[in-house]
Structures are given as structure tokens and as C-alpha cells.
C-alpha atoms as a PDB file:
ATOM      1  CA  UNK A   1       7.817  18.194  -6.873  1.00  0.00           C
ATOM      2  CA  UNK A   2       9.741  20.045  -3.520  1.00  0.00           C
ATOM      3  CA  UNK A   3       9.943  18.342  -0.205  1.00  0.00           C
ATOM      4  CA  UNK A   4       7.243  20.550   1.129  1.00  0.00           C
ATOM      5  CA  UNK A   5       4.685  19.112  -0.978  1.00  0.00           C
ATOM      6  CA  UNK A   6       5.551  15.785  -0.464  1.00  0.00           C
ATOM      7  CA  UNK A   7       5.232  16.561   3.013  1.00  0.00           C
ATOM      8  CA  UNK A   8       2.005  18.151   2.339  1.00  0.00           C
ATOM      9  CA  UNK A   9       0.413  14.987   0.347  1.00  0.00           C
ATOM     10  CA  UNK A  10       1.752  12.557   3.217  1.00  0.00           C
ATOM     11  CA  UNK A  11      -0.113  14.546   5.845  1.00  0.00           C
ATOM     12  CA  UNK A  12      -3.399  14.296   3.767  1.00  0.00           C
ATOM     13  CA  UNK A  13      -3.167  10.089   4.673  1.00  0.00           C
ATOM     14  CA  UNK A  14      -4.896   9.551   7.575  1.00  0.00           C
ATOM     15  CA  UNK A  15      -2.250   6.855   8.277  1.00  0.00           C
ATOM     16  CA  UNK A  16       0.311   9.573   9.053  1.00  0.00           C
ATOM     17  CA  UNK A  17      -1.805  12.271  10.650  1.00  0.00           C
ATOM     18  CA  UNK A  18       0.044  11.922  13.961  1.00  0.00           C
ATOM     19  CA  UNK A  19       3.425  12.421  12.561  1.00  0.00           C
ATOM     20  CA  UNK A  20       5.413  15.041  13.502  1.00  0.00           C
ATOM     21  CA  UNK A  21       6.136  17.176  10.741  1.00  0.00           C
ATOM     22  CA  UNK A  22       9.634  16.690  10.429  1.00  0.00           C
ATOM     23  CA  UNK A  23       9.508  12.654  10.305  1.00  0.00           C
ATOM     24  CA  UNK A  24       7.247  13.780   7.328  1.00  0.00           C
ATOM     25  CA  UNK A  25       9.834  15.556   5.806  1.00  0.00           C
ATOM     26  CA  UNK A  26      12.760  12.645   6.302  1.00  0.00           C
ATOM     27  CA  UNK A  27       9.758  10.223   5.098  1.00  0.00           C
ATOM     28  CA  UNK A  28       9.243  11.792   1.358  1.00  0.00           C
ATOM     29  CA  UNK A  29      13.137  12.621   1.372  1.00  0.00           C
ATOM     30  CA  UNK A  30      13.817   8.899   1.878  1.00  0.00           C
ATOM     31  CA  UNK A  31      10.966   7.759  -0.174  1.00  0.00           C
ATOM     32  CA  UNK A  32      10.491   8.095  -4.329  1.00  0.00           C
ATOM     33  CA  UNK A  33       7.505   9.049  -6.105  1.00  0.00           C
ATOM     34  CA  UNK A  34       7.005   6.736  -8.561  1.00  0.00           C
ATOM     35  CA  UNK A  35       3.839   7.109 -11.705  1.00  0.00           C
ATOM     36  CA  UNK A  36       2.189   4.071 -13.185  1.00  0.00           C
ATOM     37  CA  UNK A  37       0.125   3.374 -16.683  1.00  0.00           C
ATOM     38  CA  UNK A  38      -3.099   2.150 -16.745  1.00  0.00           C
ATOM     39  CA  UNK A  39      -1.865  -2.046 -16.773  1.00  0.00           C
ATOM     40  CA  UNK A  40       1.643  -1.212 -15.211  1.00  0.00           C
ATOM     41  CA  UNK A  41       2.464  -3.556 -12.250  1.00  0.00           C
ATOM     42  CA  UNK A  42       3.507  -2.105  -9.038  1.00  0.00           C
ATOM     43  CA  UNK A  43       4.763  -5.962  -8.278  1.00  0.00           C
ATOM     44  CA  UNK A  44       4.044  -9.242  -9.764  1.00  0.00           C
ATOM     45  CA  UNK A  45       2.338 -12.543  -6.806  1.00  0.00           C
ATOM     46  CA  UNK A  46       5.470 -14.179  -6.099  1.00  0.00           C
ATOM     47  CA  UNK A  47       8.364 -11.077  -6.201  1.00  0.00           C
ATOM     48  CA  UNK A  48       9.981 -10.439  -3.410  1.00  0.00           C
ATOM     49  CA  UNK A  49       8.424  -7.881  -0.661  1.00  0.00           C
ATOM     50  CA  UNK A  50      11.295  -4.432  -1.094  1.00  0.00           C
ATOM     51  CA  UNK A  51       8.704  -1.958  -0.729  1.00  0.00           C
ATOM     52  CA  UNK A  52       5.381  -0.916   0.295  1.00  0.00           C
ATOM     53  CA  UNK A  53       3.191   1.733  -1.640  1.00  0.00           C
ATOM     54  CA  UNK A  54       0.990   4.505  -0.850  1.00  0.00           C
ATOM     55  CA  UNK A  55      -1.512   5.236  -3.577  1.00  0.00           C
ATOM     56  CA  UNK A  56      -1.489   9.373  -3.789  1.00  0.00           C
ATOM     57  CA  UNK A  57      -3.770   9.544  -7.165  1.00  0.00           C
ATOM     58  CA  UNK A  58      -5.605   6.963  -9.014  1.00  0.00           C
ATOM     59  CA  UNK A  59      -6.435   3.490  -7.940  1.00  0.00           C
ATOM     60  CA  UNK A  60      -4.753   0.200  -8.512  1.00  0.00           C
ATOM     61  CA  UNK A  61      -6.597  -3.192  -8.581  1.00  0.00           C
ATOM     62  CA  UNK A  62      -5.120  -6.515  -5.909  1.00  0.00           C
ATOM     63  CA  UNK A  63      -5.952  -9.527  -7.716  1.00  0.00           C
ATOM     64  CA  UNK A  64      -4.670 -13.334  -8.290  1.00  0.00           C
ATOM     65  CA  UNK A  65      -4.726 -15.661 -11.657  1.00  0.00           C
ATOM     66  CA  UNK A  66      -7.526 -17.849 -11.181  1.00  0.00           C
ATOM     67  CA  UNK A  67      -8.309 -20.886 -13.313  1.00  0.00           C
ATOM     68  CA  UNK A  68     -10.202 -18.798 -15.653  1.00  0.00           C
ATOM     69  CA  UNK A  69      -7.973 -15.672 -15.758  1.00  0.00           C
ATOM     70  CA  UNK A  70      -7.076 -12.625 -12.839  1.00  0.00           C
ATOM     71  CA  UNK A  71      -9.436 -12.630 -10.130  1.00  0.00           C
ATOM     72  CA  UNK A  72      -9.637  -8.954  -8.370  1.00  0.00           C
ATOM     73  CA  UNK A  73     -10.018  -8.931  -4.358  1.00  0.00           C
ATOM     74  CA  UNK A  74      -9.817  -5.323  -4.100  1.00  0.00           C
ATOM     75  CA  UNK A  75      -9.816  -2.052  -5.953  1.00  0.00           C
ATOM     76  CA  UNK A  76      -7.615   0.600  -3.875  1.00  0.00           C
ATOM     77  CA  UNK A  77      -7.299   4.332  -3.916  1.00  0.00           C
ATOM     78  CA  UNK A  78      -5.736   7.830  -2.622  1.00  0.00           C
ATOM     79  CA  UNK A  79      -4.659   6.902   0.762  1.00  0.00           C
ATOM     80  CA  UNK A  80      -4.101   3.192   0.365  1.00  0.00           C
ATOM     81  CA  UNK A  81      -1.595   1.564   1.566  1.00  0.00           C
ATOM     82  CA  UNK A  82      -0.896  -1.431  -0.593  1.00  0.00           C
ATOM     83  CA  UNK A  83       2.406  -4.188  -0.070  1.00  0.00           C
ATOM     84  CA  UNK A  84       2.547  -3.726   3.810  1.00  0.00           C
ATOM     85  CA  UNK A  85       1.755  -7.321   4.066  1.00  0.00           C
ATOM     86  CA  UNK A  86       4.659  -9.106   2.496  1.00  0.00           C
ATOM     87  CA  UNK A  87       7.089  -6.493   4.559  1.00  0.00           C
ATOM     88  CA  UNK A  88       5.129  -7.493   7.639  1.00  0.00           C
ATOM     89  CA  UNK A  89       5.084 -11.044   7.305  1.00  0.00           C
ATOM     90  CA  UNK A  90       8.419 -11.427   5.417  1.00  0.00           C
ATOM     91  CA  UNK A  91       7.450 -13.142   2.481  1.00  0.00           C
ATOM     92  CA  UNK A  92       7.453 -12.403  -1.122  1.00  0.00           C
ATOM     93  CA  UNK A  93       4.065 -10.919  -2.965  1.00  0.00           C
ATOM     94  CA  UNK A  94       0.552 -12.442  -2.102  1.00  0.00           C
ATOM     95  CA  UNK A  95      -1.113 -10.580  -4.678  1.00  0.00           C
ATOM     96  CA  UNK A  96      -0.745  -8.512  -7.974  1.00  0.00           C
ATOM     97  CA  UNK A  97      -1.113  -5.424  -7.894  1.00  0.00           C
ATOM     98  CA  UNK A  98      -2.070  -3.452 -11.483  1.00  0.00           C
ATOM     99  CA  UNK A  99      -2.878   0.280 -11.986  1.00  0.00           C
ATOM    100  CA  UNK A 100      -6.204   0.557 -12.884  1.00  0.00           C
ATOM    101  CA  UNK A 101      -5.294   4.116 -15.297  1.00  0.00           C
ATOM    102  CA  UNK A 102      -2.837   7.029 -14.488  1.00  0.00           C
ATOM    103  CA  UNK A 103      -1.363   6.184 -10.282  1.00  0.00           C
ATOM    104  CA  UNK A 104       1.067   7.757  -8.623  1.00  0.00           C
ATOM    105  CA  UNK A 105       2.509   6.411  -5.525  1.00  0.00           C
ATOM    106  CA  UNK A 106       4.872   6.532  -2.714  1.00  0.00           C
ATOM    107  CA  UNK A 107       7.555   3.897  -2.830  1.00  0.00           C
ATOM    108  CA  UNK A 108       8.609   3.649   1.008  1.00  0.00           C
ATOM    109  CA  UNK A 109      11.640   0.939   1.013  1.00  0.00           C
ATOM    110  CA  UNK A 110      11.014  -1.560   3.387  1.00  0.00           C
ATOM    111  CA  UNK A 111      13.818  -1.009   5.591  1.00  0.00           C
ATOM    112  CA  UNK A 112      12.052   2.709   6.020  1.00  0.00           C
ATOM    113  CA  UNK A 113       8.793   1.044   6.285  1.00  0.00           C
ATOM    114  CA  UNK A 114       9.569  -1.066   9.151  1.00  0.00           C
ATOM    115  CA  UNK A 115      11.478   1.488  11.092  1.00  0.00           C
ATOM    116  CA  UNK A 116       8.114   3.945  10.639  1.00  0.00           C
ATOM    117  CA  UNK A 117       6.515   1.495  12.460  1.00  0.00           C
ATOM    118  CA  UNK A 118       8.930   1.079  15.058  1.00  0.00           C
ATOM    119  CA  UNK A 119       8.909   4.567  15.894  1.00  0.00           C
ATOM    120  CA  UNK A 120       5.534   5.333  15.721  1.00  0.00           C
ATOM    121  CA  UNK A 121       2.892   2.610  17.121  1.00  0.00           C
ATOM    122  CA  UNK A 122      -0.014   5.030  15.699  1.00  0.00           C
ATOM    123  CA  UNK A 123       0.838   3.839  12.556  1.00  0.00           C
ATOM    124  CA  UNK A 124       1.189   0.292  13.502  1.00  0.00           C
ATOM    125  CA  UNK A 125      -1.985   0.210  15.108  1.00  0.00           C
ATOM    126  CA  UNK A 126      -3.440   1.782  12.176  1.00  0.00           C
ATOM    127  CA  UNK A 127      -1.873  -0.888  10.179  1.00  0.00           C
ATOM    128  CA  UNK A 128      -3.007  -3.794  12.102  1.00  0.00           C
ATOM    129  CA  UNK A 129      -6.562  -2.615  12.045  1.00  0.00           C
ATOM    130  CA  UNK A 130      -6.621  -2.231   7.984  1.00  0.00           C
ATOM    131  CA  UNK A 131      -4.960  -5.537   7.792  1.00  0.00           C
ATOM    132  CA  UNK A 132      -8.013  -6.925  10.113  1.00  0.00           C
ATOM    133  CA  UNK A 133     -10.565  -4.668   7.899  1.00  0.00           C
ATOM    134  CA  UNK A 134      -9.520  -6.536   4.918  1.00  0.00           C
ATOM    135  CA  UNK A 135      -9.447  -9.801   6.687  1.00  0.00           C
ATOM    136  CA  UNK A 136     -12.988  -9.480   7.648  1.00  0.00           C
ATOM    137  CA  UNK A 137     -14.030  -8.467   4.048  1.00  0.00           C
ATOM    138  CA  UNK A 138     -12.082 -11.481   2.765  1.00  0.00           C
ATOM    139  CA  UNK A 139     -13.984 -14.247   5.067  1.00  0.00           C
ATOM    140  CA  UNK A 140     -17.221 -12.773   3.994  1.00  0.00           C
ATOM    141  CA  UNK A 141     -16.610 -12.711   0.370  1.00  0.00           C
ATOM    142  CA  UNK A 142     -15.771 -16.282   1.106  1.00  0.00           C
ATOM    143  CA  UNK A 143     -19.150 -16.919   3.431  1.00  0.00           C
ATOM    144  CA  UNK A 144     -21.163 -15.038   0.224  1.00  0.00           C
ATOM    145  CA  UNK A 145     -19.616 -16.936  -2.306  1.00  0.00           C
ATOM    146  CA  UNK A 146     -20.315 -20.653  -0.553  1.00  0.00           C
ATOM    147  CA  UNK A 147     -24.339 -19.245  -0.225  1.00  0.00           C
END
């Protein structure tokens, strides 16, 4: 796959709409395109936090081993952003995180991850507020599930 189209997918996210073509560009060059197999891991609870992934094609499923086997919190796809959260809060894996069938992602290292968001508070903005979105689906699953 060329440069271009990596560029081309990346604007697609509405996480990077704002982003000046050339960032784009140094973005996909810096970052690897990586597939996944239906059951293939993108990272195990508990690894440490080197990357965060942004789900081009397919869907992976966020879950945690429960006393009666994997639990799933969330089922992400094109356009997620998945493994922001253990870059942001510098500590290792909160979650699994499984593909669901066929995935392909963007690995974006974390050292590239955090100097996106240094550089462009759009994005971190846009970050904070999924990261609240999900928080406020997590407290009422937990509010549903006490009823």
C-alpha cells in the first residue's frame, strides 16, 4: 500500500480530519499497518502500553476474564481508536483486545502517539471526549446491571 493511501485512509477518521495533510503523510510513514485473524490479540490485560491502534477494517472486541470466562465491554470498528488509554495514563493494558474476524489497523508507537497530541489539541480534545463517551457508557452498564 503507497503513502498516499495511507494518507487517504487516515483522513477518512474523523479523529484526524483537521490534520494538515502533510502531518498525515509523516503519520502513516512513521506508523505500520499491521492485519489481524479472527482471535489474534492486538495486546494481552496486563502488557505493557507501546502502541495505540486505529481500527481501518473490521472490528475487534475490549473485554476482561471474568470468573466465568472473557467478559466483552465493547465491540469497536473502522475509525476506532483502541490502546490510547494505557499511553495516556502510563500504565500497562486495562483490557484485551481480540479481533473479532479479518482487522487491519494502524500501529501508531506511542512515542508518535503522544507527540500527535502535543501538536495538535484537536485530537486531544477529541480524545478526551471518547475517553468520557466510554466512561459514561461504562457507569451505566454498571447502574443497569445493579437494577
Amino acid at each position: 500500500m503507497t503513502l498516499d493511501t495511507e494518507v487517504s485512509s487516515l483522513r477518512q477518521v474523523p479523529l484526524f480530519r483537521e490534520v494538515e495533510p502533510a502531518r498525515l503523510k509523516l503519520l502513516a510513514f512513521t506508523s505500520e499497518r499491521v492485519h489481524f485473524e479472527a482471535g489474534q490479540r492486538f495486546f494481552t490485560r496486563g502488557d505493557p502500553a507501546d502502541a495505540a491502534y486505529l481500527i481501518l477494517d473490521g472490528e475487534a472486541a475490549v473485554s476482561l476474564d471474568g470468573p466465568a470466562g472473557p467478559i466483552r465491554l465493547a465491540l469497536l470498528g473502522a475509525n476506532a481508536l483502541v490502546g490510547e488509554m494505557g499511553i495516556l495514563a502510563d500504565q500497562p493494558r486495562s483490557a484485551t483486545v481480540t479481533a473479532e474476524g479479518p482487522t487491519t489497523a494502524l500501529r501508531i508507537d506511542r512515542g508518535v502517539f503522544l507527540e500527535l497530541l502535543a501538536q495538535f489539541p484537536q485530537i486531544s480534545i477529541a480524545v478526551m471526549r471518547e475517553l468520557a463517551l466510554r466512561l459514561e457508557q461504562t457507569n451505566q452498564a454498571l447502574v443497569q446491571s445493579r437494577a
